[in-house]
C-alpha atoms as a PDB file:
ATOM      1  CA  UNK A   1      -7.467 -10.037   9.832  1.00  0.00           C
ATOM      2  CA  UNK A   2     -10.592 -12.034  11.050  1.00  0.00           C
ATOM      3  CA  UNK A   3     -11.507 -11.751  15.282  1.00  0.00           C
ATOM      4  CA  UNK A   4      -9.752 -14.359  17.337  1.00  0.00           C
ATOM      5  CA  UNK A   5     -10.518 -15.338  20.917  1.00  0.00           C
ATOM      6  CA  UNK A   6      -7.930 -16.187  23.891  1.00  0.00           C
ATOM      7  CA  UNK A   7      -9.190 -18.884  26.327  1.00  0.00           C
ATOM      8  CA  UNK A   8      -7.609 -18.152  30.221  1.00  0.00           C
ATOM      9  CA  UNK A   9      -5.611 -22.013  31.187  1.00  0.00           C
ATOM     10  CA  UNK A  10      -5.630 -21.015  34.756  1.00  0.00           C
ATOM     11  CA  UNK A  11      -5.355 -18.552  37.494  1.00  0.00           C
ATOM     12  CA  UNK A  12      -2.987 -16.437  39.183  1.00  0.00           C
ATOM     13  CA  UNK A  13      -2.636 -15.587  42.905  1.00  0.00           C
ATOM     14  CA  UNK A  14      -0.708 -12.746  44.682  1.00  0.00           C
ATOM     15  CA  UNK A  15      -0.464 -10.871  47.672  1.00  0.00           C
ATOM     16  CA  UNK A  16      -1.729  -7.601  45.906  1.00  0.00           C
ATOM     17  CA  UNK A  17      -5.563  -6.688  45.318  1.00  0.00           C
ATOM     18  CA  UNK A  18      -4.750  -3.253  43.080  1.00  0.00           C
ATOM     19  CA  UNK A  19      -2.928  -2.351  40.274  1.00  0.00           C
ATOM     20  CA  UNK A  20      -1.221   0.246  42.100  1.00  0.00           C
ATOM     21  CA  UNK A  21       0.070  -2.476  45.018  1.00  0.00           C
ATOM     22  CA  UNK A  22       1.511  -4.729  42.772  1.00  0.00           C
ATOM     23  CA  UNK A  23       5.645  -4.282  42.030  1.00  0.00           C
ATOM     24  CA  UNK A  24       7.314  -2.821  39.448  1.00  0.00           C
ATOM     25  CA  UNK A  25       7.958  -5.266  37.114  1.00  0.00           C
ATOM     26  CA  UNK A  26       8.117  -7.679  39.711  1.00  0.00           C
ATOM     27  CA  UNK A  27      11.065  -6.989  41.536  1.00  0.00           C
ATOM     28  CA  UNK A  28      10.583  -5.537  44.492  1.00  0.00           C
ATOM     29  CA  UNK A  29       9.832  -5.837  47.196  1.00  0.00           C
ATOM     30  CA  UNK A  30      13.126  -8.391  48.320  1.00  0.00           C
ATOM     31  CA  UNK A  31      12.819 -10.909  49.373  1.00  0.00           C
ATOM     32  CA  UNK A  32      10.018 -11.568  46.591  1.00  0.00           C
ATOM     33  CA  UNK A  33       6.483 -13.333  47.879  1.00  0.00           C
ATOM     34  CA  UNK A  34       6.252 -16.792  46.815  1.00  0.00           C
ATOM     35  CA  UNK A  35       2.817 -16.377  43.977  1.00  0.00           C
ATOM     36  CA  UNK A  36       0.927 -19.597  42.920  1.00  0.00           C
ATOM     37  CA  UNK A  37      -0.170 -20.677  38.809  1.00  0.00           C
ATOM     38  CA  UNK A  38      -3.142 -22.375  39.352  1.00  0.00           C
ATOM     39  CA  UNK A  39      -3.683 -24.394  36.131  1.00  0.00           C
ATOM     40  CA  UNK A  40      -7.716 -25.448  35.166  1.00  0.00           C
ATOM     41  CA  UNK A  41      -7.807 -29.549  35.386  1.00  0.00           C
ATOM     42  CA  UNK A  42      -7.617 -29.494  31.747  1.00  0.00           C
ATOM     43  CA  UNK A  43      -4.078 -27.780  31.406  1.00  0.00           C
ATOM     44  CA  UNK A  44      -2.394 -29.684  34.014  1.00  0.00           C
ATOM     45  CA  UNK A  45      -0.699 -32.322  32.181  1.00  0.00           C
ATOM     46  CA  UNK A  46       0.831 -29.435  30.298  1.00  0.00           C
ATOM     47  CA  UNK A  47       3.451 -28.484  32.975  1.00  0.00           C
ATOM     48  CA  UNK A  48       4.538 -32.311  32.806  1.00  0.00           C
ATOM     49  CA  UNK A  49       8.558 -31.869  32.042  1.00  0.00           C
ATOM     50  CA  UNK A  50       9.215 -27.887  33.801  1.00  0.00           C
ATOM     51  CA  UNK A  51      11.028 -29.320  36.584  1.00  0.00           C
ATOM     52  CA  UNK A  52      14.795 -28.549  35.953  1.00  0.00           C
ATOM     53  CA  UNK A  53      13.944 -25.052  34.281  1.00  0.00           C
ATOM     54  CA  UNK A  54      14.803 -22.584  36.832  1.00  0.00           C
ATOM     55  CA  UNK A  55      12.487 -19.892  35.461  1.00  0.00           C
ATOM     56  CA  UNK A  56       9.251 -19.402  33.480  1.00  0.00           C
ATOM     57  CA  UNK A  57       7.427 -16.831  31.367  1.00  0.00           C
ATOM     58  CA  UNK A  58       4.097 -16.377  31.954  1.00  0.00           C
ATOM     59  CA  UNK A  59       1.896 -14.141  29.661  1.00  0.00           C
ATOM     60  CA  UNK A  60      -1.844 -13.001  31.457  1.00  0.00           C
ATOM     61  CA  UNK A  61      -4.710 -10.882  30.957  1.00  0.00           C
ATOM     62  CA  UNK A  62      -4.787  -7.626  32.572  1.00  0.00           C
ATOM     63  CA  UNK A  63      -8.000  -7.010  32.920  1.00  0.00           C
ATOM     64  CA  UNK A  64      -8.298  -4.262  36.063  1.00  0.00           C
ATOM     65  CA  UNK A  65      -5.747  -2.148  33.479  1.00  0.00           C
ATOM     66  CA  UNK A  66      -7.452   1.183  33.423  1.00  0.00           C
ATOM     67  CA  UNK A  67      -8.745   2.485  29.421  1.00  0.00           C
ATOM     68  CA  UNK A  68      -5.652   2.152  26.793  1.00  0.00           C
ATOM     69  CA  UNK A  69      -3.967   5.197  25.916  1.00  0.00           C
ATOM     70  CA  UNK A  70      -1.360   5.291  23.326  1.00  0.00           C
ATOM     71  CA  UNK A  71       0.613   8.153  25.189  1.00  0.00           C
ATOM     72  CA  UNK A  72       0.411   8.897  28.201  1.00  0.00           C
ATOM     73  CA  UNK A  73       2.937  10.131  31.203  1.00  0.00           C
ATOM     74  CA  UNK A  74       4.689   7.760  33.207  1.00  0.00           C
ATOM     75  CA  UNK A  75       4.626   8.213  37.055  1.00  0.00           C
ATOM     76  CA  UNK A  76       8.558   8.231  37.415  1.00  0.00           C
ATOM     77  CA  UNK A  77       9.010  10.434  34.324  1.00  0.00           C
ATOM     78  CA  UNK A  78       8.035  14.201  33.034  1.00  0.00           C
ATOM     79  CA  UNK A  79       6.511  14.045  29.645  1.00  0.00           C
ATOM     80  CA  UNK A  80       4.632  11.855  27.715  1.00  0.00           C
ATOM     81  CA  UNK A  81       5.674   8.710  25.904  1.00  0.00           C
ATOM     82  CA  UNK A  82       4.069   5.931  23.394  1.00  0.00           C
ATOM     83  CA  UNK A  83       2.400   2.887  25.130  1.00  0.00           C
ATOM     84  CA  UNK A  84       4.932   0.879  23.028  1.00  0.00           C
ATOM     85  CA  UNK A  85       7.328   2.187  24.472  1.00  0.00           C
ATOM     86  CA  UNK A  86       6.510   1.037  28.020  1.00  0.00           C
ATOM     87  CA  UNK A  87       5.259  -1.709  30.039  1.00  0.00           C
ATOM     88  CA  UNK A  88       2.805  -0.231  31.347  1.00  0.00           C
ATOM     89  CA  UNK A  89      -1.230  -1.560  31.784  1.00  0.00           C
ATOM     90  CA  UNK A  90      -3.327  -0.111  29.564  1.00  0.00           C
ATOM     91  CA  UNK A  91      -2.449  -0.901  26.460  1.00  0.00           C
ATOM     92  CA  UNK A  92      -5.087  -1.859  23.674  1.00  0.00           C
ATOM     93  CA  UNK A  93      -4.712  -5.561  24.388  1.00  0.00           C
ATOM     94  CA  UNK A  94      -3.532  -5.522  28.159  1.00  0.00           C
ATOM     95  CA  UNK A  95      -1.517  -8.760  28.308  1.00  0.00           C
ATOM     96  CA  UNK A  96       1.138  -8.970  31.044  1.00  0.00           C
ATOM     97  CA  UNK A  97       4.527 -10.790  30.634  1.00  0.00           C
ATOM     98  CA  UNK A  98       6.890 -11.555  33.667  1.00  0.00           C
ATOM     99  CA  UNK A  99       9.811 -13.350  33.895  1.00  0.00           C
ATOM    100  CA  UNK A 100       9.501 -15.579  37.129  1.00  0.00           C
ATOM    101  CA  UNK A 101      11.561 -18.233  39.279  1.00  0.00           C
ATOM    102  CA  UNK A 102      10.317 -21.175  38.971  1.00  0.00           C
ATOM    103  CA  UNK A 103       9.855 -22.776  43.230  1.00  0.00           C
ATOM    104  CA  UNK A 104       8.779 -26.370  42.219  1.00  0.00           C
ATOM    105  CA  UNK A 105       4.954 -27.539  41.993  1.00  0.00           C
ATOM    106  CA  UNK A 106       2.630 -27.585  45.132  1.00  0.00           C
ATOM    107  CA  UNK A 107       0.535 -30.817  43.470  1.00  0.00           C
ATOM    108  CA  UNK A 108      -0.575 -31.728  39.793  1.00  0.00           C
ATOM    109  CA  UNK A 109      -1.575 -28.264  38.697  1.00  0.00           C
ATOM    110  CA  UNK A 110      -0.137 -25.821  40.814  1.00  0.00           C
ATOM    111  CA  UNK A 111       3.435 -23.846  40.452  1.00  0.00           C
ATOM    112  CA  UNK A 112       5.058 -21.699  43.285  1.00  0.00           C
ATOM    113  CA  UNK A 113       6.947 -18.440  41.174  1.00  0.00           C
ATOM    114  CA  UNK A 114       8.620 -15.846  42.530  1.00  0.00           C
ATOM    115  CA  UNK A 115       8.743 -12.285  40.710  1.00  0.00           C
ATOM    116  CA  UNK A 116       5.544 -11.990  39.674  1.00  0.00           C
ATOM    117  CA  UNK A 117       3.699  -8.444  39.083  1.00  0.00           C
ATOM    118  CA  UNK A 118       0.041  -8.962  39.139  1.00  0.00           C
ATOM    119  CA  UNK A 119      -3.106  -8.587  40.840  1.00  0.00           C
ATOM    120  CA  UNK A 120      -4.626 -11.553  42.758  1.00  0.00           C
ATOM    121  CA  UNK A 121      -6.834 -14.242  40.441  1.00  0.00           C
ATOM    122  CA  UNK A 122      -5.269 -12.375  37.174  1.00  0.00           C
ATOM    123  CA  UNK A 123      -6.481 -14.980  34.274  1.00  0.00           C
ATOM    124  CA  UNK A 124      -3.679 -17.228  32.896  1.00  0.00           C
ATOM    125  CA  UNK A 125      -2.939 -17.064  29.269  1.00  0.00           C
ATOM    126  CA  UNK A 126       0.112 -19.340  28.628  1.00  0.00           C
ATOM    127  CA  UNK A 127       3.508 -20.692  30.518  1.00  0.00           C
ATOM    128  CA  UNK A 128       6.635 -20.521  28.285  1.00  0.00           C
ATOM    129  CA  UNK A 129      10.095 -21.638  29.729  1.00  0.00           C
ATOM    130  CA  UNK A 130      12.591 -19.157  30.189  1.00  0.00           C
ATOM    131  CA  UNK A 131      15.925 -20.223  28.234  1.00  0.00           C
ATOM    132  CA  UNK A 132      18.403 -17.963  28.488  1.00  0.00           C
ATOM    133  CA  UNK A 133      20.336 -18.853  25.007  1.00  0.00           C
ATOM    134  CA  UNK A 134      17.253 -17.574  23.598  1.00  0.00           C
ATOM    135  CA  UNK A 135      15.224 -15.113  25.410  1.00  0.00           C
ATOM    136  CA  UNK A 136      18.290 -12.976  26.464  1.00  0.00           C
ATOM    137  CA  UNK A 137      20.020 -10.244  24.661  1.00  0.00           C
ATOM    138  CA  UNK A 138      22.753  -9.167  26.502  1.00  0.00           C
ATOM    139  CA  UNK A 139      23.511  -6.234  23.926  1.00  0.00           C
ATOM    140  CA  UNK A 140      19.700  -4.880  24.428  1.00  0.00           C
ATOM    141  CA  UNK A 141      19.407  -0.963  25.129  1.00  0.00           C
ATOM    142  CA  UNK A 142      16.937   0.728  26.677  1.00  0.00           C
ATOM    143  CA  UNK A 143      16.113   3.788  25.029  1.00  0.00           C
ATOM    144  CA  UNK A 144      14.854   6.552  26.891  1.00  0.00           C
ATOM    145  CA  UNK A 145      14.913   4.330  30.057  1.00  0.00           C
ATOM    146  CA  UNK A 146      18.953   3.779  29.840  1.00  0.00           C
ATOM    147  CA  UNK A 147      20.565   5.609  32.910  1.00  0.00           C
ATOM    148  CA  UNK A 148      22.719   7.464  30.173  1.00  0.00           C
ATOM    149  CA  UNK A 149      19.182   8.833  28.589  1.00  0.00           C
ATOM    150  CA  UNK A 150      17.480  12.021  29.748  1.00  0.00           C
ATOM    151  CA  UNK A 151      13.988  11.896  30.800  1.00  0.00           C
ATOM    152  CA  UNK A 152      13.013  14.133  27.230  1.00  0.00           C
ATOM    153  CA  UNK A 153      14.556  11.780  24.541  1.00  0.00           C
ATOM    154  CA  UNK A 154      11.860  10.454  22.434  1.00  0.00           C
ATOM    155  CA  UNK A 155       9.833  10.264  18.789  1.00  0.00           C
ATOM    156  CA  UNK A 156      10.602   6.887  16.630  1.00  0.00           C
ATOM    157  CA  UNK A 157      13.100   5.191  15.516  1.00  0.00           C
ATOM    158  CA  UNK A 158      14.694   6.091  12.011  1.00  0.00           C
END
């Protein structure tokens, strides 16, 4: 496979300044901080149609994620465990993913969100709606996150 180059289509601005501030997969704390999706003039006309979706995916550059490691511990756990198998930071290309509320537009190129779990001025990489005939598996496991798991289940799938 030949290189390939992602171009940022906006900003993104949060309360936190530090990896380590920002929430957990954006959930807490609750009530959630209203966050802003500043789109560059040139992407604006591309959020024409989002009002009546409810929420949004965004996908962003993590680019304060510390060096990628393909196993590493996770803070709330006790052994190791493949990047792949988290959502953690530093992965080998660090792009973020969150699920957000969608809280109307503030203007022609600005979104209020809710639920968002990155650091402040994080670049923008793309908006996806959130439809929840698609992007929702109500069957999904967990693996060794399920609350029926113990903390040493591991290896790969069969």
């Amino acid at each position: 496979m030949t290189g390939f180059s992602l171009h940022p289509i906006g900003t993104l601005h949060t309360p936190w300044h530090t990896i380590g501030a920002c929430p957990r997969n954006g959930r807490q704390p609750n009530p959630a901080p209203v966050c802003t999706v500043k789109l560059f003039p040139a992407f604006a006309a591309g959020i024409e149609s989002l009002d009546g979706f409810s929420h949004l995916i965004l996908l962003y550059w993590v680019g304060s994620a510390s060096q990628p490691a393909l196993r590493f511990t996770p803070p709330f756990d006790s052994r190791p465990r493949g990047v792949f198998s988290t959502r953690a930071p530093c992965r080998p290309n660090p792009i973020g993913l969150s699920v957000v509320a969608l809280d109307g537009a503030d203007g022609p190129d600005t979104l209020k969100v809710r639920y968002l779990d990155c650091i402040d001025g994080t670049a923008l990489l793309d908006i996806k709606p959130y439809l929840p005939t698609t992007d929702s598996e109500p069957a999904a496991t967990m693996g060794w996150l399920s609350p029926h798991a113990t903390r040493t289940q591991g290896g790969a799938p069969h």
